[in-house]
PDB file of N, CA and C in Angstrom:
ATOM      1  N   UNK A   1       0.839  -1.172   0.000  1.00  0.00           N
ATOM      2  CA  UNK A   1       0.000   0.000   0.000  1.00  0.00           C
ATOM      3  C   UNK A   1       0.886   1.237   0.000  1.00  0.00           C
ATOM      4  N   UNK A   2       0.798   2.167  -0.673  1.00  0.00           N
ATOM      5  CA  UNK A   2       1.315   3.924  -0.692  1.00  0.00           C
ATOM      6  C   UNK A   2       0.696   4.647  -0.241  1.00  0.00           C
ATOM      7  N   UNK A   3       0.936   5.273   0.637  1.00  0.00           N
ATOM      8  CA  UNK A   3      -0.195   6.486   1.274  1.00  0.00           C
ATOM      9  C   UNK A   3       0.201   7.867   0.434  1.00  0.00           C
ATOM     10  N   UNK A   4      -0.763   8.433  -0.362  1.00  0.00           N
ATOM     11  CA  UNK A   4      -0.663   9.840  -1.375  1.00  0.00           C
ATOM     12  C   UNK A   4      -1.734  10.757  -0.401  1.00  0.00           C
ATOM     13  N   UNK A   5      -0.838  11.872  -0.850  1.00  0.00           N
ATOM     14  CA  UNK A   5      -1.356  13.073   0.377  1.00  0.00           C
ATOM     15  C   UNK A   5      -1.818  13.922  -1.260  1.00  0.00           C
ATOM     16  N   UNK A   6      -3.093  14.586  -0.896  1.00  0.00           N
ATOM     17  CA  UNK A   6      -3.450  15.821  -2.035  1.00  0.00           C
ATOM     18  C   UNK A   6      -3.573  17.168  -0.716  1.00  0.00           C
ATOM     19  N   UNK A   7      -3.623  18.221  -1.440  1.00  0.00           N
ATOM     20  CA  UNK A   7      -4.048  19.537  -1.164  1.00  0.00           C
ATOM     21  C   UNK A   7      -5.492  19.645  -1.980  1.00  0.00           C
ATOM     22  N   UNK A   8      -6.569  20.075  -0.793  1.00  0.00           N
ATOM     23  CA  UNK A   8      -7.841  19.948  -1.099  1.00  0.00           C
ATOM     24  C   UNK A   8      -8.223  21.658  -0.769  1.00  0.00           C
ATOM     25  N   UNK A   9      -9.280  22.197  -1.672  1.00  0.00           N
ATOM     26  CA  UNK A   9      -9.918  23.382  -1.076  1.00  0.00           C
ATOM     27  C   UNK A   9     -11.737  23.235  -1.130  1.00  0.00           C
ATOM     28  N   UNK A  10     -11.630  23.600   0.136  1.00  0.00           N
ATOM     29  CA  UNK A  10     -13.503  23.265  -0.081  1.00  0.00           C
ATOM     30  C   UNK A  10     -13.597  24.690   1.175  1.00  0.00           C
ATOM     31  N   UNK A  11     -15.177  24.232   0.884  1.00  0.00           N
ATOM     32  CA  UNK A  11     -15.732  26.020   1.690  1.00  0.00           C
ATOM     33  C   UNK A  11     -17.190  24.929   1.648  1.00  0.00           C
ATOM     34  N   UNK A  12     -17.795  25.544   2.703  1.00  0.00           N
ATOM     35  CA  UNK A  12     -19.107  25.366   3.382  1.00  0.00           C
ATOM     36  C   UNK A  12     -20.609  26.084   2.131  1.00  0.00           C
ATOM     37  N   UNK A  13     -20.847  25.342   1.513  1.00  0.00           N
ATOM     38  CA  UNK A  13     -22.074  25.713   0.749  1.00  0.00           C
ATOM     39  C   UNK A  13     -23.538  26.132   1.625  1.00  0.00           C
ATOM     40  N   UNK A  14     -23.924  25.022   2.411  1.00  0.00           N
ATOM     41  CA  UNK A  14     -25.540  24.757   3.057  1.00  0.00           C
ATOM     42  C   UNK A  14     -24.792  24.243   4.227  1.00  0.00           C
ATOM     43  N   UNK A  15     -25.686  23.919   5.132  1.00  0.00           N
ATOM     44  CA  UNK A  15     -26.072  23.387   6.375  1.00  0.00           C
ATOM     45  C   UNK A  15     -25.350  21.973   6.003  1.00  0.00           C
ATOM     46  N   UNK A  16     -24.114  21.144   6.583  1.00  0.00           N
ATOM     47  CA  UNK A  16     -23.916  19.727   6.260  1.00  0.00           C
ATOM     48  C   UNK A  16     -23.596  19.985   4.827  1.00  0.00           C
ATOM     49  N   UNK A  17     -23.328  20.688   4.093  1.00  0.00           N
ATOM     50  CA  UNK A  17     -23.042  20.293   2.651  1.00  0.00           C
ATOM     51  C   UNK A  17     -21.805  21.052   2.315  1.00  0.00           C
ATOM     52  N   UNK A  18     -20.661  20.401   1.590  1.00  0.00           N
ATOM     53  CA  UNK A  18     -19.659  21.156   1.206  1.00  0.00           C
ATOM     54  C   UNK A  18     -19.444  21.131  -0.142  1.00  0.00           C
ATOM     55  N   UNK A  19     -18.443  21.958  -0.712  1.00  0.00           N
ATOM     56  CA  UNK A  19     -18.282  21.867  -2.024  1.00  0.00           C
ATOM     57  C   UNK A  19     -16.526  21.265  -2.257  1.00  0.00           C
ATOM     58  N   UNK A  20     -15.616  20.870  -2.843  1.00  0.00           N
ATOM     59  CA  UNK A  20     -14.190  20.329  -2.481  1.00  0.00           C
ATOM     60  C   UNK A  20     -13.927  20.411  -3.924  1.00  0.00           C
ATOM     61  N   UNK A  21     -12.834  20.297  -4.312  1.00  0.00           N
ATOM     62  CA  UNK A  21     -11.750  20.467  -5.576  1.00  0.00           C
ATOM     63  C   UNK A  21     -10.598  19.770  -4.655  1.00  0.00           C
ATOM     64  N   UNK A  22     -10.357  18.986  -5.649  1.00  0.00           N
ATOM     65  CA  UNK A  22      -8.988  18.954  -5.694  1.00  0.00           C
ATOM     66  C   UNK A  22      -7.964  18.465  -7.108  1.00  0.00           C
ATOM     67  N   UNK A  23      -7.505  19.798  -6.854  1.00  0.00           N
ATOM     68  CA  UNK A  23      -6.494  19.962  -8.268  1.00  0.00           C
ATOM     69  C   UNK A  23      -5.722  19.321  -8.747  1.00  0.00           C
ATOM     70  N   UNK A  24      -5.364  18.595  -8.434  1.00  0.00           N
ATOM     71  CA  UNK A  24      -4.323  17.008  -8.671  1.00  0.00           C
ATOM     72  C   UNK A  24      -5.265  16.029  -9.290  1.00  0.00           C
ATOM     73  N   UNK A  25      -6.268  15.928  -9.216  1.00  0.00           N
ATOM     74  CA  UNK A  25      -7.481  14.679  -9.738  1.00  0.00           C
ATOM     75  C   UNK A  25      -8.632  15.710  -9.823  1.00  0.00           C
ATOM     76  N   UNK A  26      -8.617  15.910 -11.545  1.00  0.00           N
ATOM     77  CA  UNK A  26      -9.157  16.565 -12.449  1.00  0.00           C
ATOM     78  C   UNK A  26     -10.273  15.873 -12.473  1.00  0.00           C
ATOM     79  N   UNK A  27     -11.423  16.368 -12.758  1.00  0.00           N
ATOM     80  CA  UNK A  27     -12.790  15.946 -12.727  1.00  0.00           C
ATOM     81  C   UNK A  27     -13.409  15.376 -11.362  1.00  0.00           C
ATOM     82  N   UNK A  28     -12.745  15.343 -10.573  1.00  0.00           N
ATOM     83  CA  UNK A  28     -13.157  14.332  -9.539  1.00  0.00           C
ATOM     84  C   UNK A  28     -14.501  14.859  -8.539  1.00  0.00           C
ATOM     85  N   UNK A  29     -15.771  14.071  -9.228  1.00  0.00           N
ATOM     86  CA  UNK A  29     -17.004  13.955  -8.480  1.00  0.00           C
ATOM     87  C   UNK A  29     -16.900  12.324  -8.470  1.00  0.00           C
ATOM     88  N   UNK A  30     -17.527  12.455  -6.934  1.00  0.00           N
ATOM     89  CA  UNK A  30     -17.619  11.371  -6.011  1.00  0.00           C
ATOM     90  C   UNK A  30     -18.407  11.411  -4.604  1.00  0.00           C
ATOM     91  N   UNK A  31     -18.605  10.563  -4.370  1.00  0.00           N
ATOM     92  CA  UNK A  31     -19.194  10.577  -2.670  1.00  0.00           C
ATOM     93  C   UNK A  31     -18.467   9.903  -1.594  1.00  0.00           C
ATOM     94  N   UNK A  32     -19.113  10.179  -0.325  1.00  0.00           N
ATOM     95  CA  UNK A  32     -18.319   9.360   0.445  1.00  0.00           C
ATOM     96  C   UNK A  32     -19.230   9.673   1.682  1.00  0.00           C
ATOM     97  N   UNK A  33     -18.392   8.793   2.864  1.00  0.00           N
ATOM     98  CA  UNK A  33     -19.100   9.027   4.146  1.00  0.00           C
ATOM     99  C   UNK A  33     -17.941  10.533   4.830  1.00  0.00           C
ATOM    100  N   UNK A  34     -17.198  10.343   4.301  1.00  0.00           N
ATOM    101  CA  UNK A  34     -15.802  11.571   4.480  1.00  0.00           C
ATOM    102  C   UNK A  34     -14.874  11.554   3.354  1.00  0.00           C
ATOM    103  N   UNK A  35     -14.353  12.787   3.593  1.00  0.00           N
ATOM    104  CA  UNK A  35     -13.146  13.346   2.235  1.00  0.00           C
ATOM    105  C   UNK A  35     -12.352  12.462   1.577  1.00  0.00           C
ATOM    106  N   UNK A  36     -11.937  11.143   2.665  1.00  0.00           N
ATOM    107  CA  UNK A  36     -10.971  10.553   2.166  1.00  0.00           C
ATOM    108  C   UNK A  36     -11.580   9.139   2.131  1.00  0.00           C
ATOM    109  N   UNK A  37     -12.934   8.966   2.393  1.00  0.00           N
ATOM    110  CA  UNK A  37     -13.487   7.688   1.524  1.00  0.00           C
ATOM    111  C   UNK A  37     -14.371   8.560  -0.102  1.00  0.00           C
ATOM    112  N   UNK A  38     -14.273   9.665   0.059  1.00  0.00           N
ATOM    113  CA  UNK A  38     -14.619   9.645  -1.095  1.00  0.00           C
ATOM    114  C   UNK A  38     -13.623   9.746  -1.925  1.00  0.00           C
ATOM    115  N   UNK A  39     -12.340   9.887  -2.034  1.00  0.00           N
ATOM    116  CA  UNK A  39     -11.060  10.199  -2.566  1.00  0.00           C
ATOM    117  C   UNK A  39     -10.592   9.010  -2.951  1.00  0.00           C
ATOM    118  N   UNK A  40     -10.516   7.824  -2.692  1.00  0.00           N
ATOM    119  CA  UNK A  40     -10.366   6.391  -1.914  1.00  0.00           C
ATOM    120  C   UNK A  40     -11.084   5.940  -3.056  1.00  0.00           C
ATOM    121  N   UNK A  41     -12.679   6.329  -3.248  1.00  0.00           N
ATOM    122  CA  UNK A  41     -13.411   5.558  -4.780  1.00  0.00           C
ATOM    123  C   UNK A  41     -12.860   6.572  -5.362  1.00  0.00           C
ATOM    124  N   UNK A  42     -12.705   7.356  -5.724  1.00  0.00           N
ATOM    125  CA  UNK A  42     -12.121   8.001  -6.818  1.00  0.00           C
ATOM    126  C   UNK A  42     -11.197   7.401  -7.184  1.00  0.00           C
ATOM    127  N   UNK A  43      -9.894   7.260  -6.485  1.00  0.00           N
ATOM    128  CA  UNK A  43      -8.744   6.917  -6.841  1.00  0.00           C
ATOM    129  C   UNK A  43      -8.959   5.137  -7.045  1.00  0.00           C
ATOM    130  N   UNK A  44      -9.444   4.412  -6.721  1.00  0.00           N
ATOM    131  CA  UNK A  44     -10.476   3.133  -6.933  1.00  0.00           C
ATOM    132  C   UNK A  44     -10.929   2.787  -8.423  1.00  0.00           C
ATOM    133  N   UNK A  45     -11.504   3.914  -9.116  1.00  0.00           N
ATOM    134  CA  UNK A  45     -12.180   3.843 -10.177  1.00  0.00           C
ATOM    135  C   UNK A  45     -11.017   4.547 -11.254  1.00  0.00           C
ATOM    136  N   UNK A  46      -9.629   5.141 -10.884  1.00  0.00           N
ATOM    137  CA  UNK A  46      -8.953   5.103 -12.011  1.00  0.00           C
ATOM    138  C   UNK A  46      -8.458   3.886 -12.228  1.00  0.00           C
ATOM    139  N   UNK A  47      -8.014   3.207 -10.738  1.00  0.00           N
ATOM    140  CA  UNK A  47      -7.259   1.765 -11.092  1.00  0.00           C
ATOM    141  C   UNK A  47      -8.179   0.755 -11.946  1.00  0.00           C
ATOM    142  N   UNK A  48      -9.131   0.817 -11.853  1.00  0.00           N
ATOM    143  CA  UNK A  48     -10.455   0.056 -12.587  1.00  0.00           C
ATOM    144  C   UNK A  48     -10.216   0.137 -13.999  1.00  0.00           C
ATOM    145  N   UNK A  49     -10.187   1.468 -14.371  1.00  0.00           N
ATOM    146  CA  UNK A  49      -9.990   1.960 -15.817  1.00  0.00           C
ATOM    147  C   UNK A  49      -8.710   1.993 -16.077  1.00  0.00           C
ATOM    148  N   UNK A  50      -7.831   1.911 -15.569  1.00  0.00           N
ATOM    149  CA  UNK A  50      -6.067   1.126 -15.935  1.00  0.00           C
ATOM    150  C   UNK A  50      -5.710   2.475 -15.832  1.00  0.00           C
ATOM    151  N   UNK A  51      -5.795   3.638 -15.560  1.00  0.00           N
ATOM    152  CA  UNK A  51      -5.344   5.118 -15.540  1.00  0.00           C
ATOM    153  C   UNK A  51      -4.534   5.226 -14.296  1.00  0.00           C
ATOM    154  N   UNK A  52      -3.430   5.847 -14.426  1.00  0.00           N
ATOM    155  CA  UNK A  52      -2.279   6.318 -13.366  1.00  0.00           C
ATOM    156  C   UNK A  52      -3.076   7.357 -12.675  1.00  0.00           C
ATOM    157  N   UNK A  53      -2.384   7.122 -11.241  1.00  0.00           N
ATOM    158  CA  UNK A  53      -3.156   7.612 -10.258  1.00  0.00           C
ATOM    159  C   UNK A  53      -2.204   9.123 -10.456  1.00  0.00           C
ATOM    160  N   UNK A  54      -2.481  10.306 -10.585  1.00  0.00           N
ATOM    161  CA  UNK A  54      -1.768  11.262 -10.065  1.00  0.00           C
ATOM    162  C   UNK A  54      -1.365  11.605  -8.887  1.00  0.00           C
ATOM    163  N   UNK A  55      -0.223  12.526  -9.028  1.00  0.00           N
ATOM    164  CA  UNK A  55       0.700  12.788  -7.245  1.00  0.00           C
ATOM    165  C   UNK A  55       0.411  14.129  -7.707  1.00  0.00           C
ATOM    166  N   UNK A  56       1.207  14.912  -6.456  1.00  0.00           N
ATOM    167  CA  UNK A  56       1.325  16.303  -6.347  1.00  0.00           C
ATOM    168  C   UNK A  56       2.788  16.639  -6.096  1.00  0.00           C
ATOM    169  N   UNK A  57       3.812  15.841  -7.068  1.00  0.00           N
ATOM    170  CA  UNK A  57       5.113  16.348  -6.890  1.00  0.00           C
ATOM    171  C   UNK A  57       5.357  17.370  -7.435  1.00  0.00           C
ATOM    172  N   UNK A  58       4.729  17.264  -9.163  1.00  0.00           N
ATOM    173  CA  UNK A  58       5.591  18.665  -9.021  1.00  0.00           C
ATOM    174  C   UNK A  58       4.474  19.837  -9.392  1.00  0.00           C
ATOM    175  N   UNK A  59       3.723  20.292  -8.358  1.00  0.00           N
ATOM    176  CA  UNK A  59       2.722  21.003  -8.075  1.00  0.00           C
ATOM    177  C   UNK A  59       3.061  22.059  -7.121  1.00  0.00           C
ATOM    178  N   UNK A  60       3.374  22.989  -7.953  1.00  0.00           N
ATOM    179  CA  UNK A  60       3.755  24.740  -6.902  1.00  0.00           C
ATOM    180  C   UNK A  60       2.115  25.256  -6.857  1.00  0.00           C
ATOM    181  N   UNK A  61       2.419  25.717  -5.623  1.00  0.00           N
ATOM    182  CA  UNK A  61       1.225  26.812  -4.537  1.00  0.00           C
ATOM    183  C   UNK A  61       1.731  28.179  -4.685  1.00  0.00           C
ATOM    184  N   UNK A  62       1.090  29.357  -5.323  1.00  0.00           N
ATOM    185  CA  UNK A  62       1.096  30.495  -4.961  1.00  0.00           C
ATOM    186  C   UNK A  62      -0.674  31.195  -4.377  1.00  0.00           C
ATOM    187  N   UNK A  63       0.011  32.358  -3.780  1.00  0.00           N
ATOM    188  CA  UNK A  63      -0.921  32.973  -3.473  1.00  0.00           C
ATOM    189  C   UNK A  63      -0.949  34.292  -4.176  1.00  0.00           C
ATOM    190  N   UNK A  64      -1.962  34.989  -4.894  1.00  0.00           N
ATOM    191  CA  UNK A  64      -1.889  35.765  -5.279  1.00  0.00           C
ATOM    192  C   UNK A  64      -2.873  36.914  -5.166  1.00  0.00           C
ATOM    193  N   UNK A  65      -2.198  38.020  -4.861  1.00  0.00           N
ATOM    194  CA  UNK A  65      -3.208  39.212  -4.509  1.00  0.00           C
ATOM    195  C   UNK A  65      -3.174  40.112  -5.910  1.00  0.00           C
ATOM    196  N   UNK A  66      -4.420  40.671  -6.193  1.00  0.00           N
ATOM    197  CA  UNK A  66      -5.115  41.477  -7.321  1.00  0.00           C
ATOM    198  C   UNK A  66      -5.700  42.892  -6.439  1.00  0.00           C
ATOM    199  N   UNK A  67      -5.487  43.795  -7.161  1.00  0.00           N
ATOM    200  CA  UNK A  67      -5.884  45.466  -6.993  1.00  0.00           C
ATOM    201  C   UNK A  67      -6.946  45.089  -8.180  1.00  0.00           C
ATOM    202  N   UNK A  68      -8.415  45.936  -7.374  1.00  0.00           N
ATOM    203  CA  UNK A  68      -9.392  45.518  -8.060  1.00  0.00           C
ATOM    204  C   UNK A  68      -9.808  47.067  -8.008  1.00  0.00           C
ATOM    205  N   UNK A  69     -10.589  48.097  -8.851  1.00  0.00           N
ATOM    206  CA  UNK A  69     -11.094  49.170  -8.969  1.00  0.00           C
ATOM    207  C   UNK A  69     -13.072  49.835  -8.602  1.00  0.00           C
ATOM    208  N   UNK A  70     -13.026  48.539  -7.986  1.00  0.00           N
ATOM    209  CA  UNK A  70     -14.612  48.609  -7.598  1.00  0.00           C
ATOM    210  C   UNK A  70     -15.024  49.201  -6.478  1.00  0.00           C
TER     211      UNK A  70
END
């Protein structure tokens, strides 16, 4: 077994409901009982379809601030 770590961003939509991305695994809608059983069938259903699982090696983080005129 390999344990793969992602960087996830989610924010609070409703009451109990979130919304999540994560940028390393493109397209990824799924469910789960939590983040990382739903991540778990995701990554589940590429091995199914013979598709390489993506990493986040070589994945740079910036932060970037914008001057906005409003």
């Amino acid at each position: 077994m390999k344990l793969l770590q992602y960087r996830i961003l989610l924010w609070k939509e409703a009451e109990d409901r979130y919304t999540v991305i994560i940028p390393t695994l493109p397209n990824c809608v799924t469910f789960g009982g939590t983040i990382e059983e739903a991540i778990e069938v995701y990554l589940e259903d590429l091995t199914d379809r013979g598709e390489e699982i993506p990493t986040e090696e070589d994945t740079l983080e910036y932060t970037l601030t914008v001057e906005t005129y409003t």
